[in-house]
N, C-alpha and C. Protein backbone atom coordinates (compact mmCIF):
# COMPACT_ATOMS: atom_id res chain seq x y z
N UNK A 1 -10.79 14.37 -28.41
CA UNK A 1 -9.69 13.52 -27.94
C UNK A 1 -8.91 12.98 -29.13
N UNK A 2 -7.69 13.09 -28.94
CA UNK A 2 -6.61 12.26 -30.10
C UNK A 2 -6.51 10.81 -29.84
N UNK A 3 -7.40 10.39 -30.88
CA UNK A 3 -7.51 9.10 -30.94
C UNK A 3 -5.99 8.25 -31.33
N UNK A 4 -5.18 8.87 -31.85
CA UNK A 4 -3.57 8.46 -32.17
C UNK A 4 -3.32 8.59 -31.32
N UNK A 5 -3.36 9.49 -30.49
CA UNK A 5 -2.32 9.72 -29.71
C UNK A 5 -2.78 8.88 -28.05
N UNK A 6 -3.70 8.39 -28.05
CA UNK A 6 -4.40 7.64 -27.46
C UNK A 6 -4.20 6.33 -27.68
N UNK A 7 -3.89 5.93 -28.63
CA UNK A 7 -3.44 4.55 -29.22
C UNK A 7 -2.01 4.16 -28.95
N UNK A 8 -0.87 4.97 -29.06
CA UNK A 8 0.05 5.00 -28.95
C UNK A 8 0.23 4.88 -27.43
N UNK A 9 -0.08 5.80 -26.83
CA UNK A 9 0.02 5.11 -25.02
C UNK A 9 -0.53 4.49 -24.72
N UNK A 10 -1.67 3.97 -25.27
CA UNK A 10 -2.63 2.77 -24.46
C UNK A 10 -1.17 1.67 -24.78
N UNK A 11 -1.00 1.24 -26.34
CA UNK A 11 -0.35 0.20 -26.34
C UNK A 11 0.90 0.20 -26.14
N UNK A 12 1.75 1.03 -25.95
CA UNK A 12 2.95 1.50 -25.51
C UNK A 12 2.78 0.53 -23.49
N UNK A 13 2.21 1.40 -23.18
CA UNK A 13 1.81 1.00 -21.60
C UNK A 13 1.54 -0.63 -21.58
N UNK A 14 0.62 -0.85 -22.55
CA UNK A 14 0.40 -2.66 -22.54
C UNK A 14 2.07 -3.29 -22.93
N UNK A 15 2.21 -2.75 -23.90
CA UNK A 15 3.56 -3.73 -24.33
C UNK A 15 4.95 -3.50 -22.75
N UNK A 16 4.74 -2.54 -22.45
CA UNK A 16 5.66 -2.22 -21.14
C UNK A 16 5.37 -2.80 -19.94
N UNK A 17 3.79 -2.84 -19.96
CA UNK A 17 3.65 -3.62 -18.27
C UNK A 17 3.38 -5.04 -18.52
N UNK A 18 3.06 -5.56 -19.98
CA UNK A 18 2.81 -7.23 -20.41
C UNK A 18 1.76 -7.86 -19.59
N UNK A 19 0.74 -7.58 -19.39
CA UNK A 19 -0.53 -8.63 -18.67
C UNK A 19 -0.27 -9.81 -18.86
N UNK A 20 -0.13 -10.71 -19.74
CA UNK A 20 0.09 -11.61 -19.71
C UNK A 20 1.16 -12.43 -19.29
N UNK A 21 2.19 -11.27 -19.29
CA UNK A 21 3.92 -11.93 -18.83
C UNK A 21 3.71 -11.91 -16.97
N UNK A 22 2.92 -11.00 -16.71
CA UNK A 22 2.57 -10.77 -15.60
C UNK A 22 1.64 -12.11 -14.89
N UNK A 23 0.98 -12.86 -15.47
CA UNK A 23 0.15 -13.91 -14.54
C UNK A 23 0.78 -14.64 -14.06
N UNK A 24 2.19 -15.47 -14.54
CA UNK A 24 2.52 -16.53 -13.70
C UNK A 24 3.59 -15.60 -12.23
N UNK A 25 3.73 -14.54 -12.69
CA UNK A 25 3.95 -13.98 -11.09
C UNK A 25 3.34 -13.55 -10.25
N UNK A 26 1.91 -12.97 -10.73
CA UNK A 26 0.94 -12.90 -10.17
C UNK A 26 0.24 -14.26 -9.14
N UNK A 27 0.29 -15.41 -9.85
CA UNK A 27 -0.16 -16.69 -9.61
C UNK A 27 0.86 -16.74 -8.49
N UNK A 28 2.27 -16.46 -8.88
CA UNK A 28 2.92 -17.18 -7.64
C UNK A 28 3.00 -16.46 -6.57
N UNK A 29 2.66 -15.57 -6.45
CA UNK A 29 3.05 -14.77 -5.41
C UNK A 29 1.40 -14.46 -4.41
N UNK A 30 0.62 -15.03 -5.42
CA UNK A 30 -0.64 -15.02 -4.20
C UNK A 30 -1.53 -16.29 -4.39
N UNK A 31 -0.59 -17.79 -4.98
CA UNK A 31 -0.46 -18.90 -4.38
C UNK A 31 -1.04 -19.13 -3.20
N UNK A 32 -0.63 -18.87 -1.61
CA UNK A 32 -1.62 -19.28 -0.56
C UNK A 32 -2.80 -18.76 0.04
N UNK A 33 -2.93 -17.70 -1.07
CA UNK A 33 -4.32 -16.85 -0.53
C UNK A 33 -5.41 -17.68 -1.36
N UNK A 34 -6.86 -17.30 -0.61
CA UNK A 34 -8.12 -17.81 -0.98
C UNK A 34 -8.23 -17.14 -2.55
N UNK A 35 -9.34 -17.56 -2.71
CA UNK A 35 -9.95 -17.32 -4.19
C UNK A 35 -9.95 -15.15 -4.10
N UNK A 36 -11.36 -14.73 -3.20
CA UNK A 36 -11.53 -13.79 -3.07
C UNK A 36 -10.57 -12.95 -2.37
N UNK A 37 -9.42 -13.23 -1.68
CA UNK A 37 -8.04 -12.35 -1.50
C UNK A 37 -7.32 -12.16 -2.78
N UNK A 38 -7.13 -13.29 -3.64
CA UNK A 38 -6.56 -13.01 -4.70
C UNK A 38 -6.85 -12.24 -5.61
N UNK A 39 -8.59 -11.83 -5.84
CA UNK A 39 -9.08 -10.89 -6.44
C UNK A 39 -8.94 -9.72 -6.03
N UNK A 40 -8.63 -9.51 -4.78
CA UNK A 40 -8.69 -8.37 -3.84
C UNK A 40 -7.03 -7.93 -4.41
N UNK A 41 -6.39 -8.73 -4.04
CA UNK A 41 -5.01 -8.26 -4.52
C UNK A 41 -4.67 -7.71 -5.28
N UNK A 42 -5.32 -8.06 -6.55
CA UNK A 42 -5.34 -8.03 -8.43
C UNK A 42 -5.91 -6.58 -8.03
N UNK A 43 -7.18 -6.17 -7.59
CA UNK A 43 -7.72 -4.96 -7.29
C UNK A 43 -6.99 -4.13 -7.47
N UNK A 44 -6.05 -4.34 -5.68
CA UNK A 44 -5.24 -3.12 -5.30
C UNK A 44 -4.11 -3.15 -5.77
N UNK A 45 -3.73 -4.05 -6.85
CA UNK A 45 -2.63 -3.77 -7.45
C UNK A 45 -2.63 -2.81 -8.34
N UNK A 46 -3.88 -2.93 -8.87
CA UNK A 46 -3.77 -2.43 -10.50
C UNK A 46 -4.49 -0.51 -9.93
N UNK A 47 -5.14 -1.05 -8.91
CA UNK A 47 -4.82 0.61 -8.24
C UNK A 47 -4.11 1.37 -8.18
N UNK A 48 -3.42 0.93 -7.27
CA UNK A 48 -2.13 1.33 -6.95
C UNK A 48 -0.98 1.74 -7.60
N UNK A 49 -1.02 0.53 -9.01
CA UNK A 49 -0.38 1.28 -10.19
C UNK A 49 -0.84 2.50 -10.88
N UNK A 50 -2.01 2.23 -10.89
CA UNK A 50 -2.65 3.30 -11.67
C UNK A 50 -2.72 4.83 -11.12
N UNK A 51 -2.63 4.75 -9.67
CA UNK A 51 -2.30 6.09 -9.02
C UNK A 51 -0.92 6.58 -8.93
N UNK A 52 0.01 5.46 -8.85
CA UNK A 52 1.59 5.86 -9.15
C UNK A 52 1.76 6.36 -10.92
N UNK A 53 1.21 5.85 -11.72
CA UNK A 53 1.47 6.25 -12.84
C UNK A 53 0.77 7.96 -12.86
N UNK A 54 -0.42 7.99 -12.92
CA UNK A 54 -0.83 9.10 -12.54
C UNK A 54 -0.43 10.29 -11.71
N UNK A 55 0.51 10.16 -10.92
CA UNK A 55 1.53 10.98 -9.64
C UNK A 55 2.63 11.18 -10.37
N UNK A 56 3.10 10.46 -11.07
CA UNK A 56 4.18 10.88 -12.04
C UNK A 56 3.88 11.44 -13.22
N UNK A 57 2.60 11.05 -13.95
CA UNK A 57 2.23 11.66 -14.99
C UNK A 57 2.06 13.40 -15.07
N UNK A 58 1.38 13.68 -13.81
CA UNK A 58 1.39 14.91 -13.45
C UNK A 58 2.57 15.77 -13.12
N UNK A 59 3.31 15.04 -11.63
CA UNK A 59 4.31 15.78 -11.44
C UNK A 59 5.53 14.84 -11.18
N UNK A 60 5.62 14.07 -11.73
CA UNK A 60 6.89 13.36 -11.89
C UNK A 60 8.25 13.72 -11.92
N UNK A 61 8.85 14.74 -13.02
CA UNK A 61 9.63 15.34 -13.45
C UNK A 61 10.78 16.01 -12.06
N UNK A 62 8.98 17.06 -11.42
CA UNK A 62 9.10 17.76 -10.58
C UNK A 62 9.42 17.27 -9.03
N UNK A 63 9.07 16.16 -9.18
CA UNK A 63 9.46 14.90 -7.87
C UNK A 63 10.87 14.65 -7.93
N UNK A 64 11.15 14.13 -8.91
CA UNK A 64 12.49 13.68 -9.43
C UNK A 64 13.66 14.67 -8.76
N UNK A 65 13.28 15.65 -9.77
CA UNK A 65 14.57 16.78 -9.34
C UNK A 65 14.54 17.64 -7.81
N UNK A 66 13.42 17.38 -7.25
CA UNK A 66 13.30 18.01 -6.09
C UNK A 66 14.01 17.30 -5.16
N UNK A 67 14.29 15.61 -5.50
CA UNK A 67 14.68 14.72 -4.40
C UNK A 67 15.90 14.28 -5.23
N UNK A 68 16.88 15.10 -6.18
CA UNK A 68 17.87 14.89 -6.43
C UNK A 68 17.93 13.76 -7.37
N UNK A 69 16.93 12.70 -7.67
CA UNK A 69 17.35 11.86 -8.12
C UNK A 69 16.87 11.62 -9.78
N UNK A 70 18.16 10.66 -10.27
CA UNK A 70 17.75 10.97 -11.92
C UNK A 70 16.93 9.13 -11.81
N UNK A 71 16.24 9.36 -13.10
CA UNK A 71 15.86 7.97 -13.55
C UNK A 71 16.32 6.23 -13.22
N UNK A 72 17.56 6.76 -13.76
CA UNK A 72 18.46 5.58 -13.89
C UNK A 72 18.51 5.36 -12.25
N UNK A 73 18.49 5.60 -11.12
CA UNK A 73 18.91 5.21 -9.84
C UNK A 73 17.08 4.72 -9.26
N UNK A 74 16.03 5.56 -9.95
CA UNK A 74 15.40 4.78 -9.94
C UNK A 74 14.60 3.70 -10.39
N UNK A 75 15.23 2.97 -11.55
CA UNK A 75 15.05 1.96 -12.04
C UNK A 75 16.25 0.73 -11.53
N UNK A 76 17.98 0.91 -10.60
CA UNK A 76 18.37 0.53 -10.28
C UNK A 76 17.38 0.02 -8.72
N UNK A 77 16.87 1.14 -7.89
CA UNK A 77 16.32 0.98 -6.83
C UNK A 77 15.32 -0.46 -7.22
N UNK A 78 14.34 -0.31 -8.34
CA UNK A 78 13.23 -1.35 -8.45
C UNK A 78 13.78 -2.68 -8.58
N UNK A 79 15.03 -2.62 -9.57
CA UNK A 79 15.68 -3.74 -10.40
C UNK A 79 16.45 -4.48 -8.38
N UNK A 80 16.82 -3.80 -7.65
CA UNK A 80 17.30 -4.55 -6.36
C UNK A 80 15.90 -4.96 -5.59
N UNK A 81 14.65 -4.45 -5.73
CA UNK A 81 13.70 -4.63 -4.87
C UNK A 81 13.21 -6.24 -5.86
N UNK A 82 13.28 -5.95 -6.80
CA UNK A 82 12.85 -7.65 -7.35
C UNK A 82 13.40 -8.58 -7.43
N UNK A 83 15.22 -8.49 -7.12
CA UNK A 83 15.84 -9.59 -6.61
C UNK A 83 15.57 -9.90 -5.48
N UNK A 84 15.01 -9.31 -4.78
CA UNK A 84 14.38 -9.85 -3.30
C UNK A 84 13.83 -10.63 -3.05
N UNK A 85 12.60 -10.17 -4.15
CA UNK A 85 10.96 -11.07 -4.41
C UNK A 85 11.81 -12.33 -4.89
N UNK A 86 12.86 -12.25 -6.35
CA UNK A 86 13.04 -13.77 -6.90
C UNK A 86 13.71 -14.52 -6.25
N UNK A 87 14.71 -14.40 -5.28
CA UNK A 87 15.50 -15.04 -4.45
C UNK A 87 14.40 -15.67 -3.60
N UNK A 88 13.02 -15.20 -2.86
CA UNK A 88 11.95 -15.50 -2.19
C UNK A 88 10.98 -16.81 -3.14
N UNK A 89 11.45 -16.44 -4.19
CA UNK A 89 10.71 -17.24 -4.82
C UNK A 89 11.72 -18.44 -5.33
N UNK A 90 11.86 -18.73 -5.51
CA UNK A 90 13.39 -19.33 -5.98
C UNK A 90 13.90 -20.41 -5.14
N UNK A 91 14.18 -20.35 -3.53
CA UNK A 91 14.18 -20.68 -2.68
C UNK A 91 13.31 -21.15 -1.88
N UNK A 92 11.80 -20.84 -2.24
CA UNK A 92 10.62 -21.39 -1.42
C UNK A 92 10.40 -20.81 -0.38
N UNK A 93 11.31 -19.42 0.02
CA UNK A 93 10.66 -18.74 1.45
C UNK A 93 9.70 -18.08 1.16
N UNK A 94 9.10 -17.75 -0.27
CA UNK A 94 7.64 -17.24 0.18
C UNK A 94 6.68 -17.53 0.20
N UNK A 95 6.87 -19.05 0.58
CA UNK A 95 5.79 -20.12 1.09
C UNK A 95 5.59 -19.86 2.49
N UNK A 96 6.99 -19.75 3.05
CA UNK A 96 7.33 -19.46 4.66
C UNK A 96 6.42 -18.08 5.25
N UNK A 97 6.34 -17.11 4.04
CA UNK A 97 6.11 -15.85 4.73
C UNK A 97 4.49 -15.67 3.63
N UNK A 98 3.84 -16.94 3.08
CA UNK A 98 2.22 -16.93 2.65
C UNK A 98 1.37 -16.06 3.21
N UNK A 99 1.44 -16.36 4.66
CA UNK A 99 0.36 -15.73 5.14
C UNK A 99 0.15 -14.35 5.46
N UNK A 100 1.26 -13.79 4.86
CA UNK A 100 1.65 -12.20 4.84
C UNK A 100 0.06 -11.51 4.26
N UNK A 101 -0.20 -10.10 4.96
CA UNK A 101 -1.40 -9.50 4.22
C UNK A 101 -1.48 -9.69 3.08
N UNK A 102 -2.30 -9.38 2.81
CA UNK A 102 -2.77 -9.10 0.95
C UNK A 102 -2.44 -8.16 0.44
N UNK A 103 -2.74 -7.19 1.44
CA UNK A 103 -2.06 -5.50 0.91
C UNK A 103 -0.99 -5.26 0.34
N UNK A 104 0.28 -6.14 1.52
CA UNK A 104 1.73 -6.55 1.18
C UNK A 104 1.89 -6.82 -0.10
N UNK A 105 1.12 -8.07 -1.00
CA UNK A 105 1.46 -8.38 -1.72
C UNK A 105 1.09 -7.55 -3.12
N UNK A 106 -0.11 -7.20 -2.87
CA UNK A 106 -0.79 -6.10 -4.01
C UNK A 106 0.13 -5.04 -3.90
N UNK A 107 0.42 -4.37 -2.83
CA UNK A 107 1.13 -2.67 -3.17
C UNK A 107 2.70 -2.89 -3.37
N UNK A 108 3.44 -4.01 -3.18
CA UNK A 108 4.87 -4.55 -3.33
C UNK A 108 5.19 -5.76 -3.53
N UNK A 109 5.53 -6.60 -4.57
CA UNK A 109 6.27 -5.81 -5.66
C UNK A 109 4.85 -5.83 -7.08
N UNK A 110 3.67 -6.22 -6.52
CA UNK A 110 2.55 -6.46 -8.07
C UNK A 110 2.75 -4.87 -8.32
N UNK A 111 2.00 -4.18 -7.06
CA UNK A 111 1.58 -2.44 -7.47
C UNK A 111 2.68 -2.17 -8.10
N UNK A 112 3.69 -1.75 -7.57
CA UNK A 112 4.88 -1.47 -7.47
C UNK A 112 6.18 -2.71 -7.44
N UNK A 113 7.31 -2.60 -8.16
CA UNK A 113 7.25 -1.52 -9.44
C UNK A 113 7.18 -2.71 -10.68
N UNK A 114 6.29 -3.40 -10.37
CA UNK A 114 5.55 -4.41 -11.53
C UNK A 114 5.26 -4.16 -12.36
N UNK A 115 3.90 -3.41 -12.36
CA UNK A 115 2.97 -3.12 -13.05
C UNK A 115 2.99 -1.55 -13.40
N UNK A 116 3.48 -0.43 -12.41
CA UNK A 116 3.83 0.83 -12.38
C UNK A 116 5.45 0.85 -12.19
N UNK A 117 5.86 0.16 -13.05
CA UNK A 117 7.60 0.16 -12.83
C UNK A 117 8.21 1.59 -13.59
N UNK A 118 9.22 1.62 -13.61
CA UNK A 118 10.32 2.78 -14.23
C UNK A 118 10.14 2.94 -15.89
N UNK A 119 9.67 1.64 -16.54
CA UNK A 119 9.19 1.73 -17.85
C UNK A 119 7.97 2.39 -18.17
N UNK A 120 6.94 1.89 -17.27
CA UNK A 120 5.68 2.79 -17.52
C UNK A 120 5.55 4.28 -17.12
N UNK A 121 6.24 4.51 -16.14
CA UNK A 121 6.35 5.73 -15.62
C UNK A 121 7.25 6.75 -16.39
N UNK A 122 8.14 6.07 -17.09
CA UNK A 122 9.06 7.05 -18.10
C UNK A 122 8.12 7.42 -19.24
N UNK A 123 7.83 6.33 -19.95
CA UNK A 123 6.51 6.35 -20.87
C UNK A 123 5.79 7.44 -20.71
N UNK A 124 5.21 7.11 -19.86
CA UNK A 124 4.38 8.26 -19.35
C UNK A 124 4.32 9.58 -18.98
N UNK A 125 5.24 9.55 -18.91
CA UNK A 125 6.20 11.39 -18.31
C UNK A 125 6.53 11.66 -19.73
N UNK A 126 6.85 10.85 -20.87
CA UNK A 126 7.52 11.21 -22.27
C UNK A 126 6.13 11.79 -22.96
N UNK A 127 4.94 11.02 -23.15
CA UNK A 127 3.66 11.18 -23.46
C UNK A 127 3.07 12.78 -23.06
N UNK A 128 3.24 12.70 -21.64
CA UNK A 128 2.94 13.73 -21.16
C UNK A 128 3.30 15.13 -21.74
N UNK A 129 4.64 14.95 -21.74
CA UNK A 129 5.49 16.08 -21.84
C UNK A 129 5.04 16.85 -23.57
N UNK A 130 4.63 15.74 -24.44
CA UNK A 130 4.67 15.46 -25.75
C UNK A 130 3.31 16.36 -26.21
N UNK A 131 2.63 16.17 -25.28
CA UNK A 131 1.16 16.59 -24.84
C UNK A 131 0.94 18.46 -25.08
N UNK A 132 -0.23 18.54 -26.29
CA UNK A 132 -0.28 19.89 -26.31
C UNK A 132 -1.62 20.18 -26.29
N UNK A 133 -2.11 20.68 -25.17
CA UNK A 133 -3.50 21.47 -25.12
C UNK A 133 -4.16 20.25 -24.40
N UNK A 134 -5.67 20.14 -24.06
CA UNK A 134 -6.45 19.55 -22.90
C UNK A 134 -7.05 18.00 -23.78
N UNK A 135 -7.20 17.89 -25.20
CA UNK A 135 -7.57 16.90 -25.87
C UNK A 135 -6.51 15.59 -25.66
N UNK A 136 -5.38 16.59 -25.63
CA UNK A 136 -4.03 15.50 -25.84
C UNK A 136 -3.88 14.66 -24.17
N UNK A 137 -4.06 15.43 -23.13
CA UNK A 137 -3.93 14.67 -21.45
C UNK A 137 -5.16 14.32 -21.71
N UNK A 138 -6.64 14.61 -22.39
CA UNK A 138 -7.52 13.73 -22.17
C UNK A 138 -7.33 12.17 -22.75
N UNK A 139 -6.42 12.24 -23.70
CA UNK A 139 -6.36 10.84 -24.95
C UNK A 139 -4.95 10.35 -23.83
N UNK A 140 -4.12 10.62 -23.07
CA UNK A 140 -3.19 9.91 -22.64
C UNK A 140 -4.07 9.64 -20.85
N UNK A 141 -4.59 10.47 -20.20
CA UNK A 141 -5.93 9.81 -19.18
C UNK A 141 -6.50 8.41 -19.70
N UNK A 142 -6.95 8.48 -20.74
CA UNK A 142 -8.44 7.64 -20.83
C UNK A 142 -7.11 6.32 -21.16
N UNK A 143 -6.03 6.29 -22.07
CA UNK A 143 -4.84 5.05 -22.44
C UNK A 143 -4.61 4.88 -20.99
N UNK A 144 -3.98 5.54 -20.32
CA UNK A 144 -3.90 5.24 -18.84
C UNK A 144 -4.61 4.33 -18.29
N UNK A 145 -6.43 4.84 -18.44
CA UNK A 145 -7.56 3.79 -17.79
C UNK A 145 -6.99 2.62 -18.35
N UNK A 146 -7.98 2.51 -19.60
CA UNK A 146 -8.08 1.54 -20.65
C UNK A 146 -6.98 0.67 -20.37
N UNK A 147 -5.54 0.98 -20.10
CA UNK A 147 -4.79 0.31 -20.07
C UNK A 147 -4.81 -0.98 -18.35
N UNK A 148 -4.86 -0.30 -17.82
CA UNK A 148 -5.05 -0.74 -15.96
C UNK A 148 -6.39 -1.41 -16.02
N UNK A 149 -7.45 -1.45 -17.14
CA UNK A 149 -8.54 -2.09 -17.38
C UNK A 149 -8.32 -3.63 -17.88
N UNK A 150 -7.31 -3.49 -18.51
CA UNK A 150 -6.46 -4.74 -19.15
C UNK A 150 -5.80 -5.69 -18.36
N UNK A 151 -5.14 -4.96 -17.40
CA UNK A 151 -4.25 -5.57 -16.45
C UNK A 151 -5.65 -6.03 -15.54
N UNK A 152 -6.43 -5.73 -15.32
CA UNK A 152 -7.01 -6.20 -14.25
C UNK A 152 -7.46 -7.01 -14.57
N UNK A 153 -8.57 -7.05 -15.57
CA UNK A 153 -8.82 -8.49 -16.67
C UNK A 153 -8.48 -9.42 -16.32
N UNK A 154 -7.12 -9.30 -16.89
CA UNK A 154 -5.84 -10.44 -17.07
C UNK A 154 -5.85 -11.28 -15.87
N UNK A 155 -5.41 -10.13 -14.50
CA UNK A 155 -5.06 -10.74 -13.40
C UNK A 155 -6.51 -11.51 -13.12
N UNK A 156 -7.64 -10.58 -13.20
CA UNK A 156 -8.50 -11.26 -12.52
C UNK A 156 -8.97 -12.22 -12.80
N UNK A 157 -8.57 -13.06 -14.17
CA UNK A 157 -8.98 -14.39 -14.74
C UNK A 157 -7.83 -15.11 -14.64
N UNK A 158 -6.73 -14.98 -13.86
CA UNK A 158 -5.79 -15.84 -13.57
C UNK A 158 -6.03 -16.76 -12.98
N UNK A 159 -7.31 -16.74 -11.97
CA UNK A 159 -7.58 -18.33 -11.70
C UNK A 159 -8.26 -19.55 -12.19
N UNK A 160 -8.13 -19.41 -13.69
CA UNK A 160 -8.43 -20.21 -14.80
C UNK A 160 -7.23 -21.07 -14.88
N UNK A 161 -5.89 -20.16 -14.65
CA UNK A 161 -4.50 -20.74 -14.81
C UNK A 161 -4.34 -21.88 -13.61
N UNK A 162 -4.98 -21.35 -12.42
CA UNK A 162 -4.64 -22.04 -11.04
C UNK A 162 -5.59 -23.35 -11.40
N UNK A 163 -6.57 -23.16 -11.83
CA UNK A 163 -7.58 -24.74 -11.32
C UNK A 163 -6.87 -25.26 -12.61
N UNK A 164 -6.15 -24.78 -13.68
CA UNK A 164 -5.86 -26.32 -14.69
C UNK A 164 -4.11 -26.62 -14.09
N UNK A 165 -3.62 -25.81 -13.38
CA UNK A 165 -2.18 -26.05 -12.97
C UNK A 165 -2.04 -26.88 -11.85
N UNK A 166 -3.02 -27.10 -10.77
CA UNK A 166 -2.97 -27.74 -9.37
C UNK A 166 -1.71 -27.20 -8.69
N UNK A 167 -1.74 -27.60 -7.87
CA UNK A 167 -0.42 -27.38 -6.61
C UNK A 167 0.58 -27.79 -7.43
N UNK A 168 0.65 -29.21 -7.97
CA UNK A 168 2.37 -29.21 -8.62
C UNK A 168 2.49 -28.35 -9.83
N UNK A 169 1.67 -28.15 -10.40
CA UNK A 169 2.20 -27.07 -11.70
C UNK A 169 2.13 -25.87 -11.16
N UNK A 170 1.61 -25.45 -10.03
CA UNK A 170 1.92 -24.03 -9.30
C UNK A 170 2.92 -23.71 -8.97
N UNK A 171 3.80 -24.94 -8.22
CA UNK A 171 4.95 -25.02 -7.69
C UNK A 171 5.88 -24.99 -8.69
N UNK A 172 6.13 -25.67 -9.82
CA UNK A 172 6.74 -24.99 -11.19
C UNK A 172 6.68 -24.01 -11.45
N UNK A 173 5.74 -23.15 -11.83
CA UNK A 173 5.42 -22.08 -11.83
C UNK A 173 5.89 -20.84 -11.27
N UNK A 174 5.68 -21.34 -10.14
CA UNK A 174 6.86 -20.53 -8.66
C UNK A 174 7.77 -20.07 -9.03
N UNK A 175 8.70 -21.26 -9.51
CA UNK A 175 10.25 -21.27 -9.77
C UNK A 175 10.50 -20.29 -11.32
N UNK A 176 9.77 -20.75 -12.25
CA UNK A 176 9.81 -20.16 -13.36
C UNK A 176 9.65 -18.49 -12.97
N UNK A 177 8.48 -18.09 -12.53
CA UNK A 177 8.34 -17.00 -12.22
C UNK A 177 9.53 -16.51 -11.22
N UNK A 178 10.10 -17.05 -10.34
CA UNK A 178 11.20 -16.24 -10.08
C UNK A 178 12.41 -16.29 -11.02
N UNK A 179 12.42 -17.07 -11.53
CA UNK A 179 13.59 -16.76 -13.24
C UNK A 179 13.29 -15.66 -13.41
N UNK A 180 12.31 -15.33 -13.83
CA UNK A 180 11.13 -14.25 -15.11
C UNK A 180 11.63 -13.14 -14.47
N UNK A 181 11.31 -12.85 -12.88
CA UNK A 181 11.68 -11.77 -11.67
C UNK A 181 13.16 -11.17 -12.00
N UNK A 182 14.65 -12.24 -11.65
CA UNK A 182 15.49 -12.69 -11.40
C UNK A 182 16.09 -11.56 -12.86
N UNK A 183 15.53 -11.81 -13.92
CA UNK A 183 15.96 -11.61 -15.44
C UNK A 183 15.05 -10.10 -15.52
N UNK A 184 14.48 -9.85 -15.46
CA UNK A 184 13.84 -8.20 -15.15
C UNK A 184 14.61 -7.60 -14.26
N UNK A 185 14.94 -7.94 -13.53
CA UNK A 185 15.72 -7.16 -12.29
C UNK A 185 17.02 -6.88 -12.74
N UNK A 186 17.65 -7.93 -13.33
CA UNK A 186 18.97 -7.72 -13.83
C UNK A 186 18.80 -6.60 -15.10
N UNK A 187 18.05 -7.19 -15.97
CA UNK A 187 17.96 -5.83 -17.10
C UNK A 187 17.62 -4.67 -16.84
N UNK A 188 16.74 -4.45 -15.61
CA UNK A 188 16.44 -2.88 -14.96
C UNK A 188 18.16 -2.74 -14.61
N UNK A 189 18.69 -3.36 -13.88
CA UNK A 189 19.91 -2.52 -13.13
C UNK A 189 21.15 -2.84 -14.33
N UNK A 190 21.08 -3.18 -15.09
CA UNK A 190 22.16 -3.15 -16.07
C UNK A 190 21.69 -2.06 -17.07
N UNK A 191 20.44 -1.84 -17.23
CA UNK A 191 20.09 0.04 -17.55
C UNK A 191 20.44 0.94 -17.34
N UNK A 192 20.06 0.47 -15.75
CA UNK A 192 20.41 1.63 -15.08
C UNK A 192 22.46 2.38 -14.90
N UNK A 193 22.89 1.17 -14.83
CA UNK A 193 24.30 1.16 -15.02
C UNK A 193 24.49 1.60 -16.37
N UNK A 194 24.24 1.25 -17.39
CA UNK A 194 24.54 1.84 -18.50
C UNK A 194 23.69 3.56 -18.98
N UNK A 195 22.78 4.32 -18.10
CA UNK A 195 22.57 5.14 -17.95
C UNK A 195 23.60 6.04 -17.41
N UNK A 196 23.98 5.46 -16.20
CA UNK A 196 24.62 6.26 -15.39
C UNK A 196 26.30 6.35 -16.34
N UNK A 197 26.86 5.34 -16.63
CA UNK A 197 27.92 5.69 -17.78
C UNK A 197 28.03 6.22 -18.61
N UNK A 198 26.83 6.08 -19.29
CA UNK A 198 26.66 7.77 -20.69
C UNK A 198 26.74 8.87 -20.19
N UNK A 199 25.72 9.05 -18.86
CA UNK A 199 25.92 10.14 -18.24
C UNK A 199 27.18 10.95 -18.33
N UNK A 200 27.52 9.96 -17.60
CA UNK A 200 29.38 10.04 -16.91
C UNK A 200 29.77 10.66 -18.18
N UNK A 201 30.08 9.75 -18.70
CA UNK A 201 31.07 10.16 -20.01
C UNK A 201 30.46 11.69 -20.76
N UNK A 202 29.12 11.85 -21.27
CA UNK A 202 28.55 12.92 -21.54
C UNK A 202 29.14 14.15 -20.53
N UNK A 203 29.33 14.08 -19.05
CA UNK A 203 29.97 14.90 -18.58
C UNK A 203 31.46 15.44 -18.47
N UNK A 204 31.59 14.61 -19.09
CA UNK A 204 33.24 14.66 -19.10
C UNK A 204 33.66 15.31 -20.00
């Protein structure tokens, strides 16, 4: 196994999905669930990413062009799905809609495209592609794990954050984290817009 080349996507993937930038949205968004739902969540999040990254790692490319679509429209698609979440958060309706499954909240927006967003998944398709002979997908596999090993960590000791924050520093929290949302979303779709204009112009 290429231990470089193993290094390079493990921390490539960490610096792109941020575990740590990730807890106070994590926190807010599974706020009214019990202790052991919230772990459950963290679970199937980091699942869920980890099988979307993996689905693209393999045949990503081949997904893409089969369904017409380039990159940039889907990193615009994610960047509108998380103004959703921050406006929800922001506003306090996803206090209103708490008692929503767990699943809900783990497979959209934590799984997706949080944690397995358009950054990790490009990453990953670049790695891939970069990839020569069976040592090299074994050293970008095991960064893959290793990496979703991290995230789970993270999340799953987030309720260290909850018992010193109480309800009113949660509720701060809330709000901040939909900033955090609010400001990712915009930089995904102002990417994506400035993708699609090079394009343009490149075609011209």
């Amino acid at each position: 196994m290429d231990l470089k080349l193993f290094g390079e996507a493990f921390v490539t993937l960490l610096v792109i999905i941020d575990p740590p930038g990730m807890v106070p949205i994590f926190v807010a968004l599974t706020r009214s669930l019990p202790v052991r739902e919230r772990l459950r969540a963290a679970w199937q999040a980091v699942a869920l990413a980890f099988g979307v990254i993996v689905i693209f790692a393999v045949g990503g490319q081949t997904i893409l062009d089969y369904l017409h679509v380039d990159l940039p429209a889907l990193q615009a698609a994610g960047g509108l799905l998380l103004i959703l979440v921050a406006l929800e958060l922001l506003t306090g309706k996803a206090d209103e809609s708490g008692q929503q499954a767990t699943s809900n909240v783990a497979l959209v927006p934590l799984g997706t495209p949080l944690l397995a967003g358009p950054g990790a998944i490009v990453a990953t398709m670049l790695f891939v592609q970069r990839a020569d002979g069976g040592a090299d997908y074994m050293a970008i596999g095991a960064a893959i794990v290793a990496a979703m090993i991290a995230v789970w960590l993270v999340l799953r000791y987030s309720n260290l954050l909850v018992r010193v924050l109480r309800p009113g520093g949660i509720e701060v929290l809330t709000r901040i984290a939909g900033l955090l949302l609010a400001a990712i979303a915009v930089q995904l779709m102002a990417d994506a817009i400035a993708a699609f204009v090079t394009e343009y112009q490149a075609g011209r």
